[in-house]
Protein backbone atom coordinates (compact mmCIF):
# COMPACT_ATOMS: atom_id res chain seq x y z
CA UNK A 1 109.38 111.31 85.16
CA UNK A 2 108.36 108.10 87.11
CA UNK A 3 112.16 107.09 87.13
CA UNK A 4 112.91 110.33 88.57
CA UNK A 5 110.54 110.67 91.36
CA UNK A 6 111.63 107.15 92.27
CA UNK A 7 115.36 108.49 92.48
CA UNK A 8 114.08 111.47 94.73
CA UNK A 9 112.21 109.47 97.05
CA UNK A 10 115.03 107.09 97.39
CA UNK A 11 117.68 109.95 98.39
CA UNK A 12 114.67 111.56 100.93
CA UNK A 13 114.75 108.01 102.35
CA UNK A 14 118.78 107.17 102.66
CA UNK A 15 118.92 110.83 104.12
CA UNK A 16 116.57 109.68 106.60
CA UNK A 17 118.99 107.25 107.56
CA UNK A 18 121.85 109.03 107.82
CA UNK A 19 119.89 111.69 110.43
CA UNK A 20 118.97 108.84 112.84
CA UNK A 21 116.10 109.56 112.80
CA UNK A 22 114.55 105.68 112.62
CA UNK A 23 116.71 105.35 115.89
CA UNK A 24 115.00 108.16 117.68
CA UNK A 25 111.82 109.35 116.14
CA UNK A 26 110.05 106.01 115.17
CA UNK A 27 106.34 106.21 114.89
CA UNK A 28 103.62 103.38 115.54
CA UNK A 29 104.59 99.87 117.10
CA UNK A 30 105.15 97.67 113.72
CA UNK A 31 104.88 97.39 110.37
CA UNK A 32 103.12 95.03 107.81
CA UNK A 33 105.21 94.15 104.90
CA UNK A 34 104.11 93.18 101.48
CA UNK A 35 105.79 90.27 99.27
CA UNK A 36 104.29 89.36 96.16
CA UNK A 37 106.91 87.35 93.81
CA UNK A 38 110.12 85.72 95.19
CA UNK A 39 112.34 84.56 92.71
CA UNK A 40 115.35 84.69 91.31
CA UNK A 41 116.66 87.34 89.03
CA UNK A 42 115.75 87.46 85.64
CA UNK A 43 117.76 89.17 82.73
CA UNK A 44 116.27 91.27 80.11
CA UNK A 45 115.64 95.34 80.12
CA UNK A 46 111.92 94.60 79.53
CA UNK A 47 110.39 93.80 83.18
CA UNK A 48 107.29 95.47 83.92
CA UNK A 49 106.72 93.71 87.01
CA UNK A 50 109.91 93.62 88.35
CA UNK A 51 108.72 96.55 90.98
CA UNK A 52 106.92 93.13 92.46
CA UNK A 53 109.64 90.80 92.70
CA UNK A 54 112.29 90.37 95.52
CA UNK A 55 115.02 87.66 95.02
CA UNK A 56 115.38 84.93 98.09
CA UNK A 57 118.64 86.39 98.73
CA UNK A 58 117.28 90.03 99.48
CA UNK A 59 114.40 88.28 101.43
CA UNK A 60 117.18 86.54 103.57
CA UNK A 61 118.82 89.56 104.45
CA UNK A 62 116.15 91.60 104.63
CA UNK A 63 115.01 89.04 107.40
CA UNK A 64 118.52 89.25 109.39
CA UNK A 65 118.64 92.33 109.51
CA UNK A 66 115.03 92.86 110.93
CA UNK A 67 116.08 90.06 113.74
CA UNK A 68 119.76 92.27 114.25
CA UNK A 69 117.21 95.35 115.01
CA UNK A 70 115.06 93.33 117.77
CA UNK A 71 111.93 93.38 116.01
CA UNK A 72 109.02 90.64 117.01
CA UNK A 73 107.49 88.81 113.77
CA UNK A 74 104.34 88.03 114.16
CA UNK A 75 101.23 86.73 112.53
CA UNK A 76 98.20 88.20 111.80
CA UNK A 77 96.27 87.40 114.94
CA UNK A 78 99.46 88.59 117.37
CA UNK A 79 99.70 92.02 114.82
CA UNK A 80 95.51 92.42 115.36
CA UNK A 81 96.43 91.96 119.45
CA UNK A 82 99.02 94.07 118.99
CA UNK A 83 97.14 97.29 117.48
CA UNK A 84 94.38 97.46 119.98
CA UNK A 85 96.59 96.82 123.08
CA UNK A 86 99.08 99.44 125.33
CA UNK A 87 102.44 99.68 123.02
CA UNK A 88 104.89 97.11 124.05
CA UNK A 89 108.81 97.51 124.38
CA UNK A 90 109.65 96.18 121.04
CA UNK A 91 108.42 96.62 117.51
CA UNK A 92 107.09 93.88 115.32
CA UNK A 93 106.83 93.54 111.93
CA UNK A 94 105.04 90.76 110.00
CA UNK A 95 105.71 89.04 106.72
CA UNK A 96 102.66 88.84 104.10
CA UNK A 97 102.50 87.34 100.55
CA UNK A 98 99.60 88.31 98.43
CA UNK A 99 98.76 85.92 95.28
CA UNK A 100 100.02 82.40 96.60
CA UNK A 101 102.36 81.91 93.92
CA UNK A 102 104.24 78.75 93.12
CA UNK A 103 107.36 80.50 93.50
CA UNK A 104 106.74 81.44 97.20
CA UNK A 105 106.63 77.67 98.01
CA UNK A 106 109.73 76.87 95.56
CA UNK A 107 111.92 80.44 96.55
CA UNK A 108 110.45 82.20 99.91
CA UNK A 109 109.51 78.99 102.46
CA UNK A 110 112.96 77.42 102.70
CA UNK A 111 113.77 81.22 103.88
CA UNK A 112 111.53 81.86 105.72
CA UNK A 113 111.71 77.43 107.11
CA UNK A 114 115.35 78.28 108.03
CA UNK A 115 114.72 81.69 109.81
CA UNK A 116 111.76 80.00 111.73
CA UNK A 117 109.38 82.98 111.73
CA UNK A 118 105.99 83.26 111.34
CA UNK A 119 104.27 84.73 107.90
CA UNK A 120 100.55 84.96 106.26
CA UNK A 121 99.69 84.12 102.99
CA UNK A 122 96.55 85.61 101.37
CA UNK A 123 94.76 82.78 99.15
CA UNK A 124 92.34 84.00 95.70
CA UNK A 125 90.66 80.88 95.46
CA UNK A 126 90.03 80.96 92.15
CA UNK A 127 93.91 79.99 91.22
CA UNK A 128 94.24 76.64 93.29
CA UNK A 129 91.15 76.00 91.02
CA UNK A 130 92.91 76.63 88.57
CA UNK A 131 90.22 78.86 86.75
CA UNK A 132 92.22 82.15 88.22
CA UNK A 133 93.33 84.74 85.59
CA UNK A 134 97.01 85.77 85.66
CA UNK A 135 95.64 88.56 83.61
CA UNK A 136 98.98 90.95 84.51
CA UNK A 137 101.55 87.95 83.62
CA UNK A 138 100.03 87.22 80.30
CA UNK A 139 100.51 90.63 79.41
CA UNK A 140 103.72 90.90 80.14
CA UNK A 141 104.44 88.23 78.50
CA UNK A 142 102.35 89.05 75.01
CA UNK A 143 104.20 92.61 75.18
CA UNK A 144 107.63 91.16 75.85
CA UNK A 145 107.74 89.15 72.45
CA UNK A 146 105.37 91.06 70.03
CA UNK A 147 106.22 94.33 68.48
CA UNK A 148 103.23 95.24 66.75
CA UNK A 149 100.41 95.36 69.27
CA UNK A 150 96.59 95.51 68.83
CA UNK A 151 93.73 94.90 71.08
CA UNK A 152 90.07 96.13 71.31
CA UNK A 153 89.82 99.46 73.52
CA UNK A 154 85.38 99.65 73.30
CA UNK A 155 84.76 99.65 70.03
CA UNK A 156 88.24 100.69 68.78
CA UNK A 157 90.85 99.42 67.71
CA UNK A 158 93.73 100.37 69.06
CA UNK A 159 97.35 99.56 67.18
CA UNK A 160 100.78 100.14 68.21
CA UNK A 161 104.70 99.61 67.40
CA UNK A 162 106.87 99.39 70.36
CA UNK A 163 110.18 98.04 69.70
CA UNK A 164 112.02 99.80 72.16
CA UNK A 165 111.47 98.27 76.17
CA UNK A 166 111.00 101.53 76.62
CA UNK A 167 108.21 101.83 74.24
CA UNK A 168 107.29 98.40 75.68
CA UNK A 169 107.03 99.46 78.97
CA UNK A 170 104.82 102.30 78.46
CA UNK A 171 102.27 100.12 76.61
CA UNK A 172 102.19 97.80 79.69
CA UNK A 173 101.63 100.70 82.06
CA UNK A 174 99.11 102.05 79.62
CA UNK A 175 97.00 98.57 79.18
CA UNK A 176 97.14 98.03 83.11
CA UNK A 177 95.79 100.87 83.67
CA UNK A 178 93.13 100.36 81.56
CA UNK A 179 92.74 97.01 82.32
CA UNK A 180 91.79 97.70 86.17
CA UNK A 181 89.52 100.66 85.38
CA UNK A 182 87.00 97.36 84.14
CA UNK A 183 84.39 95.34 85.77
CA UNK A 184 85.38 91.97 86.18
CA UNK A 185 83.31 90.71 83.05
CA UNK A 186 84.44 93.29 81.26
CA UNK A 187 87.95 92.42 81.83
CA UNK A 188 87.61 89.21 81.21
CA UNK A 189 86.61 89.91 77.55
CA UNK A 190 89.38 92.29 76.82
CA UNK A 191 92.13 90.06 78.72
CA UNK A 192 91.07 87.06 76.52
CA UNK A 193 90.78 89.65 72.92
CA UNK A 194 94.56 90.30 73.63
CA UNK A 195 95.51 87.15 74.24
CA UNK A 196 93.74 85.47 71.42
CA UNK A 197 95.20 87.82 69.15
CA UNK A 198 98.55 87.65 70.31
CA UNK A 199 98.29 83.51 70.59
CA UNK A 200 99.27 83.54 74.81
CA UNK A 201 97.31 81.07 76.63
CA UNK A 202 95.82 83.01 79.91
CA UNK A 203 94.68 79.69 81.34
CA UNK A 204 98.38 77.75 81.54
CA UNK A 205 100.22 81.10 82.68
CA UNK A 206 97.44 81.22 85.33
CA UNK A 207 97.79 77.72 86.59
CA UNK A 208 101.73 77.34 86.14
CA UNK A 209 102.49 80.51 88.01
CA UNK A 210 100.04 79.56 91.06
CA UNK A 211 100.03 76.94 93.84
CA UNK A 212 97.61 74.14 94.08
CA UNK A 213 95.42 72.87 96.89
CA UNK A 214 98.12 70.07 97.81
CA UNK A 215 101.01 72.93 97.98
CA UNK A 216 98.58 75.33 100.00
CA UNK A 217 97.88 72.07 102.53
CA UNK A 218 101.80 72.11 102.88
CA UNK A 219 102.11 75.35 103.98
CA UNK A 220 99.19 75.43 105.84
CA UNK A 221 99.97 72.49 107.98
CA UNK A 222 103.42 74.93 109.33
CA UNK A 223 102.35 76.24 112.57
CA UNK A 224 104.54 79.42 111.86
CA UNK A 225 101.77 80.26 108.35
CA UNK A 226 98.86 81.99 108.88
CA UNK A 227 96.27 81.12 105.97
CA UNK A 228 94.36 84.14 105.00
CA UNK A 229 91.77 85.19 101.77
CA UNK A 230 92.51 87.34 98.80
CA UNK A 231 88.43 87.38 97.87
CA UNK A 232 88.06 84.72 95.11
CA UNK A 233 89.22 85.90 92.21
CA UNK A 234 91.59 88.24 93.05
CA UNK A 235 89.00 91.43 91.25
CA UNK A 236 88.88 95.11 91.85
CA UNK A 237 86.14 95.46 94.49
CA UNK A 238 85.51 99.05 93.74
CA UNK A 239 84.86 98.05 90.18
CA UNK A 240 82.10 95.58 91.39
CA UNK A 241 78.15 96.36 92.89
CA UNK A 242 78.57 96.38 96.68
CA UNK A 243 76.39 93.07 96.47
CA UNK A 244 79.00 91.60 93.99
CA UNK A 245 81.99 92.69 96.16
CA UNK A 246 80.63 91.20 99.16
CA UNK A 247 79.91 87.95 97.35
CA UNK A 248 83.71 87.67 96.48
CA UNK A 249 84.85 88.30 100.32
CA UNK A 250 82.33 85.65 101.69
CA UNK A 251 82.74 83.22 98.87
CA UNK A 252 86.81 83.46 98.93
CA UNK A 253 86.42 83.03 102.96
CA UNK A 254 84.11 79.85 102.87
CA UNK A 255 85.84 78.21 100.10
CA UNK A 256 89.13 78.82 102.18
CA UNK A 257 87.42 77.40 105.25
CA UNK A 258 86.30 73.92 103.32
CA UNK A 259 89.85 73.49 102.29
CA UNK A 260 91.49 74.20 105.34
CA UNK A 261 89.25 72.75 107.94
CA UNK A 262 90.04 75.91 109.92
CA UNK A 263 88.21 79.68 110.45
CA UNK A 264 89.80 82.03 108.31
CA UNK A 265 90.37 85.28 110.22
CA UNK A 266 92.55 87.42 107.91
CA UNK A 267 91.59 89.54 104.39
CA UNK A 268 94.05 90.90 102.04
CA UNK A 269 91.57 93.40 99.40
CA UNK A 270 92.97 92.46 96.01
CA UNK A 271 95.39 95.07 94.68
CA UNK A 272 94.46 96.99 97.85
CA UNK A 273 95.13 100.95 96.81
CA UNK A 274 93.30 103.59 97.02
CA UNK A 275 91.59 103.20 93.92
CA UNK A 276 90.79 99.66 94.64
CA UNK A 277 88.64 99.35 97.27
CA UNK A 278 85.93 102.12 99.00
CA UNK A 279 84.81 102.68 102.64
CA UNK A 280 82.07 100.77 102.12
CA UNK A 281 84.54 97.61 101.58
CA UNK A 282 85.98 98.33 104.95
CA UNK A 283 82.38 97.73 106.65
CA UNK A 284 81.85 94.98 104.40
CA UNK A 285 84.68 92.76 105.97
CA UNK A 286 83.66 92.74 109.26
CA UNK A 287 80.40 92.05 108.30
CA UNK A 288 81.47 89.04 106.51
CA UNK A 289 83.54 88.20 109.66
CA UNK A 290 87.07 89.14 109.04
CA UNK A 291 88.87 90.39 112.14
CA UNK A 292 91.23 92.01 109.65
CA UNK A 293 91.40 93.20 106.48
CA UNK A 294 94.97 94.74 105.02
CA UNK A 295 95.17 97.46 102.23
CA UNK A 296 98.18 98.33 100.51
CA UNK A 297 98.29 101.56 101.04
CA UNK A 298 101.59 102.53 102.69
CA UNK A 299 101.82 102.64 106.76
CA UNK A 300 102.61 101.54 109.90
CA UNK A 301 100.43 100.40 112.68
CA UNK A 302 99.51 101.96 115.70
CA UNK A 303 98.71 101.08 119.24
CA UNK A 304 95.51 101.05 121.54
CA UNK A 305 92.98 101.26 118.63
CA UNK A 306 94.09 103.81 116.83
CA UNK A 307 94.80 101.90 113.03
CA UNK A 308 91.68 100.92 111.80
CA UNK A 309 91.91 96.68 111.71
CA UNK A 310 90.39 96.13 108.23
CA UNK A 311 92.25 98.76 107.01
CA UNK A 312 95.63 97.67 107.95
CA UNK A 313 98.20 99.71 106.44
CA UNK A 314 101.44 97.70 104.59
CA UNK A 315 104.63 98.48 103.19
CA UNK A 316 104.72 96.70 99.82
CA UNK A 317 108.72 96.49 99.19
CA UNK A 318 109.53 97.53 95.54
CA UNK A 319 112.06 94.82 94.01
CA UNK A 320 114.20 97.35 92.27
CA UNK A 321 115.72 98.40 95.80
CA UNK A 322 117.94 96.30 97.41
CA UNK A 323 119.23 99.02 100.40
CA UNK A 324 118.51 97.52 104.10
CA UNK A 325 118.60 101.57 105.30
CA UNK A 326 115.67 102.29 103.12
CA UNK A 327 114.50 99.39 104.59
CA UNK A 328 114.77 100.53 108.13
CA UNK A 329 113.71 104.10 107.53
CA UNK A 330 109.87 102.38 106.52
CA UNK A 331 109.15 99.68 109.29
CA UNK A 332 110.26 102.99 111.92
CA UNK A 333 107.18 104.91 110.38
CA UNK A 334 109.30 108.24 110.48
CA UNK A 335 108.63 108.09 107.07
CA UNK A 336 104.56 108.31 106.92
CA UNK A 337 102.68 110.84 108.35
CA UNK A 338 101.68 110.14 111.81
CA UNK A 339 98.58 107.58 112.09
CA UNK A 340 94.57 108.79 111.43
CA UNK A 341 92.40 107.98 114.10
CA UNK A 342 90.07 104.75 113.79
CA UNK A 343 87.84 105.09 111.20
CA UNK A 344 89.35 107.74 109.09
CA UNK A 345 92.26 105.44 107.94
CA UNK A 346 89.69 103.75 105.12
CA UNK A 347 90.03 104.30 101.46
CA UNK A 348 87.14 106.07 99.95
């Protein structure tokens, strides 16, 4: 079912295309898009988290083609100017990477270096640390080589057999789930039950898959990178006390601050859907000094005010689809409904 409604919203999109109407009927003045893995393709049918992953190449066209269309890239503090200001002549669109990955420093900056234009990067301190937990790549990885599965769900047991990647795939979607219905404590201890049982070490997936404080002072010494904070480690807010939650933005921004010797501005909320984060999150990141905070709910931004600036809309691109129309069709807006005023555009 998931496999078809991603077919049908693919064909409403390319038919989008084919109208014009991204040409003539474009809504907002720019678009945030969402990155989180660049890498190369892997083989293998089993890839739950290949809706997350964009190869260089498609990230180098994908960038061309946005420069053959006029649009401005900006950084966070030109997109914040941008959505409170009279609608210029051209569109923008800006370039975000949630996670800091090692792979964005190995795959996406000698794309991005050659292309010369400007991108943020939203920092979980936790995983320069080194202490972050990778708790989504472990399970992939536990599920991708086992085919009996078992794991604590409360106080039950639960037991499988999945053999088939499809059968595979369906556990994954089914632990996930699960997984980010917990409080962070509560995670913890059923991230490190599975992975005890099923002999993956959380700890050296965590560190190997992120970038350290020496790679984030690389980047953040490019005057095209905007440094921003992912919280600290990287938790479901709305799973968290409001006291908790808050902790994590502050925390996540001060640590970010020591490192960087600089005032970190910019706040991606960790996951960032509707389920992840409340209205009371919103408020919470301007009180703890953020002049923006980005969701991932999908969206373009508006002009003069009217896009709420800690609830910045983004388009997170889904790896699977490699068509520049689609592509076009979502930084125009035409296909989002038009823009809430300020205030309403909160999750919650």
């Amino acid at each position: 079912m998931a496999s078809d409604d991603r077919w049908l919203q693919r064909l409403r999109l390319e038919l989008a295309w084919f109208t014009g109407q991204p040409l003539l009927r474009g809504r907002g003045v720019g678009a945030i898009l969402r990155f989180e893995r660049v890498r190369p393709r892997r083989s293998g049918a089993f890839q739950p988290l290949r809706a997350s992953e964009v190869t260089p190449q498609f990230l180098d066209r994908a960038i061309r083609a946005l420069k053959r269309w006029e649009y401005d890239f900006l950084g966070m503090d030109d997109v914040c100017r941008r959505a409170v200001t009279l609608p210029e002549k051209r569109r923008f669109v800006a370039l975000t990477f949630d996670g800091a990955g090692k792979d964005l420093i190995n795959f996406a900056c000698p794309v991005l270096a050659r292309h010369g234009v400007p991108f943020t990067v939203y920092v979980p301190t936790a995983f320069p640390d080194g202490v972050g937990e990778a708790w989504w790549l472990a399970l992939e990885q536990m599920i991708a080589r086992e085919s009996r599965f078992s794991f604590m769900m409360g106080e039950r047991e639960q037991r499988f057999v999945v053999t088939s990647s499809a059968d595979k795939q369906a556990l994954f979607t089914f632990i996930e789930r699960w997984l980010r219905t917990l409080s962070p404590a509560d995670l913890t201890v059923a991230i490190n039950d599975l992975c005890t049982r099923h002999r993956v070490d959380l700890a050296a997936i965590s560190r190997e898959a992120s970038m350290n404080w020496e790679d984030l002072a690389k980047l953040a010494a490019d005057p095209n990178v905007t440094i921003g904070s992912a919280t600290v480690n990287y938790p479901v807010l709305a799973n968290m006390k409001d006291p908790a939650a808050l902790r994590e933005m502050t925390m996540g921004k001060a640590v970010a601050e020591a490192a960087f010797r600089r005032e970190i501005r910019h706040l991606a909320f960790p996951f960032g859907d509707r389920s992840s984060f409340r209205r009371s999150h919103v408020m919470m990141a301007e009180e703890a000094g953020f002049a923006s905070a980005v969701s991932t709910i999908p969206g373009i931004v508006d002009a003069e005010g009217r896009t709420n600036l800690r609830a910045l809309p983004r388009i997170s691109w889904d790896g699977r689809v490699r068509s520049l129309r689609i592509l076009r069709v979502l930084v125009s807006g035409v296909a989002f409904a038009p823009v809430r005023p300020t205030g309403s555009a909160q999750a919650g």
